[in-house]
C-alpha atoms as a PDB file:
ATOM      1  CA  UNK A   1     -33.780  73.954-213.445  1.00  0.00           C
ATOM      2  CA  UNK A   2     -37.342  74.315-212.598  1.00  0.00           C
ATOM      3  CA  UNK A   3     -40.142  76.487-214.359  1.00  0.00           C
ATOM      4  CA  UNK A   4     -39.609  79.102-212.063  1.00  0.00           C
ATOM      5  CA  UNK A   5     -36.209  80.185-212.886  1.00  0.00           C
ATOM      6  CA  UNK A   6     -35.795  83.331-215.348  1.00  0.00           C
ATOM      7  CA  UNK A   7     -34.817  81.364-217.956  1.00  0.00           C
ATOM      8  CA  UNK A   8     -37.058  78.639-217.859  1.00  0.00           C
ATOM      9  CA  UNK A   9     -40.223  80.992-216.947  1.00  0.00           C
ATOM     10  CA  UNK A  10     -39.840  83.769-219.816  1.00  0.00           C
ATOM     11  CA  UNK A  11     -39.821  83.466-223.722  1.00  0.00           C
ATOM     12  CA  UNK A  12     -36.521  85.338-224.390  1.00  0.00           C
ATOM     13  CA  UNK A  13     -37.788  88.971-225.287  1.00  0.00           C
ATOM     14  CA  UNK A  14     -39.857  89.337-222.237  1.00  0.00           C
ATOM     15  CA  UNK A  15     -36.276  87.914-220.396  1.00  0.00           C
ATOM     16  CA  UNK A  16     -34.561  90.304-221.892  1.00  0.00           C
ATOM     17  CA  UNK A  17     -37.015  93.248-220.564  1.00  0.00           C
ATOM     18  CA  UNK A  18     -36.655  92.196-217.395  1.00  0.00           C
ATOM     19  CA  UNK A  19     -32.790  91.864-217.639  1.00  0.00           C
ATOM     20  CA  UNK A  20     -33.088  95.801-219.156  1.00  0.00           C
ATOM     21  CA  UNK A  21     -34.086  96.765-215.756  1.00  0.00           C
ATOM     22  CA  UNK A  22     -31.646  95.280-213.812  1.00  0.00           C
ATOM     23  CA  UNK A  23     -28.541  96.288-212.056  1.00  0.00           C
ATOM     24  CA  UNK A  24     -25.819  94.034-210.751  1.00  0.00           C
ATOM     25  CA  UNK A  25     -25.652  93.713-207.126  1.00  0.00           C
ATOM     26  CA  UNK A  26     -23.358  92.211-204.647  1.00  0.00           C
ATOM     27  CA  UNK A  27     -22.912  90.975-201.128  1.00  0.00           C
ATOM     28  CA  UNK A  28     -21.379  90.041-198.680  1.00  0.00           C
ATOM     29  CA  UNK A  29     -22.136  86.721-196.465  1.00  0.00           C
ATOM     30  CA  UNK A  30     -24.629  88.143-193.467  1.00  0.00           C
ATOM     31  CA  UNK A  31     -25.539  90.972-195.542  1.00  0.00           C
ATOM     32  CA  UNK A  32     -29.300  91.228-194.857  1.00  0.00           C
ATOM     33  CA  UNK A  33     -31.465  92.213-197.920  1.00  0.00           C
ATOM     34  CA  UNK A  34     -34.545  93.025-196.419  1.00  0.00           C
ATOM     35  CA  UNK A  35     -36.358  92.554-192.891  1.00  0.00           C
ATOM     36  CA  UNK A  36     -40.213  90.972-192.248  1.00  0.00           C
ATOM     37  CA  UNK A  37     -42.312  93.621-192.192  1.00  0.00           C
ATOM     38  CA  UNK A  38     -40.342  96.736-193.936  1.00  0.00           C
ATOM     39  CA  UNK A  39     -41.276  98.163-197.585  1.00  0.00           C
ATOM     40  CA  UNK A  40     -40.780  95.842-200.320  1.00  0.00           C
ATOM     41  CA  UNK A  41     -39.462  97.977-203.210  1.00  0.00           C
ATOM     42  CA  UNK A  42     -37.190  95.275-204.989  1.00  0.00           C
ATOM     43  CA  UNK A  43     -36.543  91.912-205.853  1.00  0.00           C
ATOM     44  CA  UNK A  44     -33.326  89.949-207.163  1.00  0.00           C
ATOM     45  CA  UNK A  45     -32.326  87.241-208.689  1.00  0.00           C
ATOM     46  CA  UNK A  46     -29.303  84.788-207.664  1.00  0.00           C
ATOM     47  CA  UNK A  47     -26.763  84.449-210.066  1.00  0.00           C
ATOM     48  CA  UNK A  48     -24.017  83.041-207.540  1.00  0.00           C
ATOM     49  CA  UNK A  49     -24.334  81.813-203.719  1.00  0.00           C
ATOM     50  CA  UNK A  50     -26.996  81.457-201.312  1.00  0.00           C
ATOM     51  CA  UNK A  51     -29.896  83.621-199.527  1.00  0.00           C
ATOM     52  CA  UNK A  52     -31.427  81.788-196.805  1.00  0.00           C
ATOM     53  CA  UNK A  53     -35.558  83.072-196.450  1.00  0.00           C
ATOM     54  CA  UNK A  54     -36.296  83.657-192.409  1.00  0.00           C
ATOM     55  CA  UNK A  55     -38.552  84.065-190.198  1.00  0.00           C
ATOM     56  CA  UNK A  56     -38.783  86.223-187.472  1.00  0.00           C
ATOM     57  CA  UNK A  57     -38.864  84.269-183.757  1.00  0.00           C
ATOM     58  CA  UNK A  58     -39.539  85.811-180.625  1.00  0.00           C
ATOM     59  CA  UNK A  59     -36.418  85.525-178.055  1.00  0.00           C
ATOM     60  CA  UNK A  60     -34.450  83.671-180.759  1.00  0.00           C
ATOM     61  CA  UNK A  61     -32.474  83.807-184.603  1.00  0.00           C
ATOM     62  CA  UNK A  62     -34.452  84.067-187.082  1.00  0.00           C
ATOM     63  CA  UNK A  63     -35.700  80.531-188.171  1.00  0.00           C
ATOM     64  CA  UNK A  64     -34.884  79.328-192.253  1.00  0.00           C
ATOM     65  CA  UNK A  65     -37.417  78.429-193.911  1.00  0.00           C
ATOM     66  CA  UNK A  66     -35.634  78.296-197.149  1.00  0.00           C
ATOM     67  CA  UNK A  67     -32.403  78.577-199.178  1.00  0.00           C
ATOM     68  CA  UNK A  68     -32.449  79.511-202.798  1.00  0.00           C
ATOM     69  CA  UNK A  69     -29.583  79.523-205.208  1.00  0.00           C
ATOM     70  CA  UNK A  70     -28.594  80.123-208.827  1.00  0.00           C
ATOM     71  CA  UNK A  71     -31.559  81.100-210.899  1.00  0.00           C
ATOM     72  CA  UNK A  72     -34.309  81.794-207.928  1.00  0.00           C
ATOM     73  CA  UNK A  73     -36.236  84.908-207.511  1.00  0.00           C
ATOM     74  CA  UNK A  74     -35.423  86.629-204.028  1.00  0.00           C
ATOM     75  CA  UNK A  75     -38.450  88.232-202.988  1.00  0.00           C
ATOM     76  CA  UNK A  76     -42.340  88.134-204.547  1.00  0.00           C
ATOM     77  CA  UNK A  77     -44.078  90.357-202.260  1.00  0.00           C
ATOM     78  CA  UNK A  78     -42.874  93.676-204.362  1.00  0.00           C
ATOM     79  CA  UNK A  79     -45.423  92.069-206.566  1.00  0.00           C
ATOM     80  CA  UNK A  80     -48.217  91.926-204.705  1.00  0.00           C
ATOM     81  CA  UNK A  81     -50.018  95.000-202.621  1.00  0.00           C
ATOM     82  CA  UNK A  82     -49.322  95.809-199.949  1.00  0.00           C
ATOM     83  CA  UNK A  83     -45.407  95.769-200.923  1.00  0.00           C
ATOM     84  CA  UNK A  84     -44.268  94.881-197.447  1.00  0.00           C
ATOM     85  CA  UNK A  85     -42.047  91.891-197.050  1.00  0.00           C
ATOM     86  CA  UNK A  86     -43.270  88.934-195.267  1.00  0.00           C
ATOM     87  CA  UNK A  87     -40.035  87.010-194.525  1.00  0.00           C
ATOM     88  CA  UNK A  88     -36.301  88.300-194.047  1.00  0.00           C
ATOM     89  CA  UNK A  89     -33.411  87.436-196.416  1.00  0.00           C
ATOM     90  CA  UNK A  90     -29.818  86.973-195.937  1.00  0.00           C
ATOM     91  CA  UNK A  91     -26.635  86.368-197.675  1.00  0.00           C
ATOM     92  CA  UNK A  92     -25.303  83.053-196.164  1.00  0.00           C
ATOM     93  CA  UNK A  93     -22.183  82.790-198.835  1.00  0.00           C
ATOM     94  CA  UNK A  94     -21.122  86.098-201.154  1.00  0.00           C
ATOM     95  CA  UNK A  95     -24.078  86.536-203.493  1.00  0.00           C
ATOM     96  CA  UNK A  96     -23.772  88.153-206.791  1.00  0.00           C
ATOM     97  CA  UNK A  97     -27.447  89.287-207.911  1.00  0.00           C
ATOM     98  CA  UNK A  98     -29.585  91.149-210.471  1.00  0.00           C
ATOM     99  CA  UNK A  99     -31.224  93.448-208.151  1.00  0.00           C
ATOM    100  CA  UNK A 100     -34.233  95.218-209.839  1.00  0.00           C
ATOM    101  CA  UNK A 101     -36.168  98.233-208.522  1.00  0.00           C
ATOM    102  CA  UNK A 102     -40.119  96.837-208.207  1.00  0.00           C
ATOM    103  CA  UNK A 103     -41.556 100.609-209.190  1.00  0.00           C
ATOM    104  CA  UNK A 104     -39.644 100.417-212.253  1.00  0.00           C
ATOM    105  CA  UNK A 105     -40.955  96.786-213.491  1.00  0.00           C
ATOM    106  CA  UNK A 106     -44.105  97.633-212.385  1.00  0.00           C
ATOM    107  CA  UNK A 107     -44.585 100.395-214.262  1.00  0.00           C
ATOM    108  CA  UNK A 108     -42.996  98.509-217.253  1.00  0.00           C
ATOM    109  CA  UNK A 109     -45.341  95.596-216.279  1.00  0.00           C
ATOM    110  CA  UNK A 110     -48.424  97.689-216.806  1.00  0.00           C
ATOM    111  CA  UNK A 111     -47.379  99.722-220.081  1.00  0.00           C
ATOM    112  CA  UNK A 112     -46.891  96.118-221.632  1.00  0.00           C
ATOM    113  CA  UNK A 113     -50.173  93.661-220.943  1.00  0.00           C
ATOM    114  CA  UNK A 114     -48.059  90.495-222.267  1.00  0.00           C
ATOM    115  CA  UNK A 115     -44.929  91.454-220.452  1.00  0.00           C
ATOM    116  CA  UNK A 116     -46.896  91.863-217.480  1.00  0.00           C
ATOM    117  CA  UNK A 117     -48.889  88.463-217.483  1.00  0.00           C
ATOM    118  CA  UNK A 118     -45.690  86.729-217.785  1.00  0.00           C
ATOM    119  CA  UNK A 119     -44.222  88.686-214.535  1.00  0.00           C
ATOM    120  CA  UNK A 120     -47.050  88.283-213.068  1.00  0.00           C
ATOM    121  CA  UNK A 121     -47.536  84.262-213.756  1.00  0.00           C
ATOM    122  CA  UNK A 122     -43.998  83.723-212.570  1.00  0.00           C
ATOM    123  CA  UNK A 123     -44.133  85.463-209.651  1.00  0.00           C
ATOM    124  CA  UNK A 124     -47.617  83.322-209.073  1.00  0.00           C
ATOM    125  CA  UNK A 125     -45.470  79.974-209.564  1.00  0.00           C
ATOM    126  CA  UNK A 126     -43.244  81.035-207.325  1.00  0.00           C
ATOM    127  CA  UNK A 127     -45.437  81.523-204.425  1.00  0.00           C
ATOM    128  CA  UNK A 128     -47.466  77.896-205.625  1.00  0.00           C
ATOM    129  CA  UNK A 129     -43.949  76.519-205.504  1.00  0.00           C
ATOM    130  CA  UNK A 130     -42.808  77.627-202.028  1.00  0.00           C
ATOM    131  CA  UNK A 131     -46.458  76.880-200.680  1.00  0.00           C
ATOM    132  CA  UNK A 132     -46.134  73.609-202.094  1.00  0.00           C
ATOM    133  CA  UNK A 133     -42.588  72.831-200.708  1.00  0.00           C
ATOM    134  CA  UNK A 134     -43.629  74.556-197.168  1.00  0.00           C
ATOM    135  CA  UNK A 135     -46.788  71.907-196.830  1.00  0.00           C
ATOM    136  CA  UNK A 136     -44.553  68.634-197.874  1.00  0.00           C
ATOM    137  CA  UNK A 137     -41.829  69.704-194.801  1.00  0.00           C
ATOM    138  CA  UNK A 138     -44.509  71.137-192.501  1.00  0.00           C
ATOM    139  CA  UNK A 139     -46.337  67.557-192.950  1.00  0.00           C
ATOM    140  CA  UNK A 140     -42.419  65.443-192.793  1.00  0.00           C
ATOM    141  CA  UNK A 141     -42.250  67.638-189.256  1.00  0.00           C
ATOM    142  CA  UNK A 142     -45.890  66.916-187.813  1.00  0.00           C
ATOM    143  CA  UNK A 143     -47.627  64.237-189.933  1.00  0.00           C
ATOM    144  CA  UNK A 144     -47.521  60.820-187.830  1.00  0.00           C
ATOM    145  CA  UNK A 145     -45.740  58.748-191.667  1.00  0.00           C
ATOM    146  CA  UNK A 146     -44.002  61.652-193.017  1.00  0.00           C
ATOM    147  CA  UNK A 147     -44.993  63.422-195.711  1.00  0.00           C
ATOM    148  CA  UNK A 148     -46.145  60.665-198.445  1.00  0.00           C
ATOM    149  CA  UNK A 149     -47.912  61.317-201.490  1.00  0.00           C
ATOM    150  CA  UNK A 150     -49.953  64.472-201.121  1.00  0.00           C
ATOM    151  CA  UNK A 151     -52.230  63.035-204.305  1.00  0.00           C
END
């Protein structure tokens, strides 16, 4: 489990805050959740299966640039203006989610300064996080050694 999960990034009232404003969700495998480029007025959480994170390529699929499972936050751009998506998501087994409404958090976000810091500092770990892992494979794919220390 890494720092980013819900359970591992929130002290257990602000976890439970956040789970007050969600909603189950389900899908089915190739359900799309949202496209590159369209409004970004939710986020979810995986409880079961996989969402593969795409990329939009001209003449071909859409190209994976991640999977995340059990635990991992679906979507971070809700979070930051101005609310548009930047990849596309996709159900690649049955997913089972908590789907939350981003207006809603938000709003809860800003009547509570602590609860919103810690949304706000998870939501920043996950972007260092994928950054991070998207420089170690972009330097495996076009570094002349691989990817080696990065320290």
């Amino acid at each position: 489990m890494t720092s980013t999960t819900m359970s591992a990034a929130f002290e257990p009232a602000h976890r439970e805050r956040l789970k007050c404003l969600a909603r189950e969700a389900s899908y089915d495998a190739g359900t799309r959740l949202f496209e590159e480029g369209r409004c970004a007025d939710r986020f979810w959480i995986v409880r079961t299966g996989t969402i593969d994170l795409d990329i939009r390529v001209p003449g071909r699929r859409p190209a994976v640039v991640e999977s995340l499972g059990h635990g991992e936050l679906v979507g971070w751009s809700w979070h930051f203006p101005p609310y548009l998506w930047h990849l596309g998501a996709e159900a690649v087994t049955p997913v089972r989610t908590w789907e939350f409404d981003a207006e809603s958090v938000r709003t809860s976000c800003a009547a509570d300064p602590a609860f919103g810091r810690a949304v706000a500092v998870w939501a920043g770990r996950v972007v260092t996080q994928r950054l991070h892992a998207t420089r170690v494979r972009l330097l495996d794919l076009y570094a002349p050694h691989g990817s080696g220390d990065l320290w």
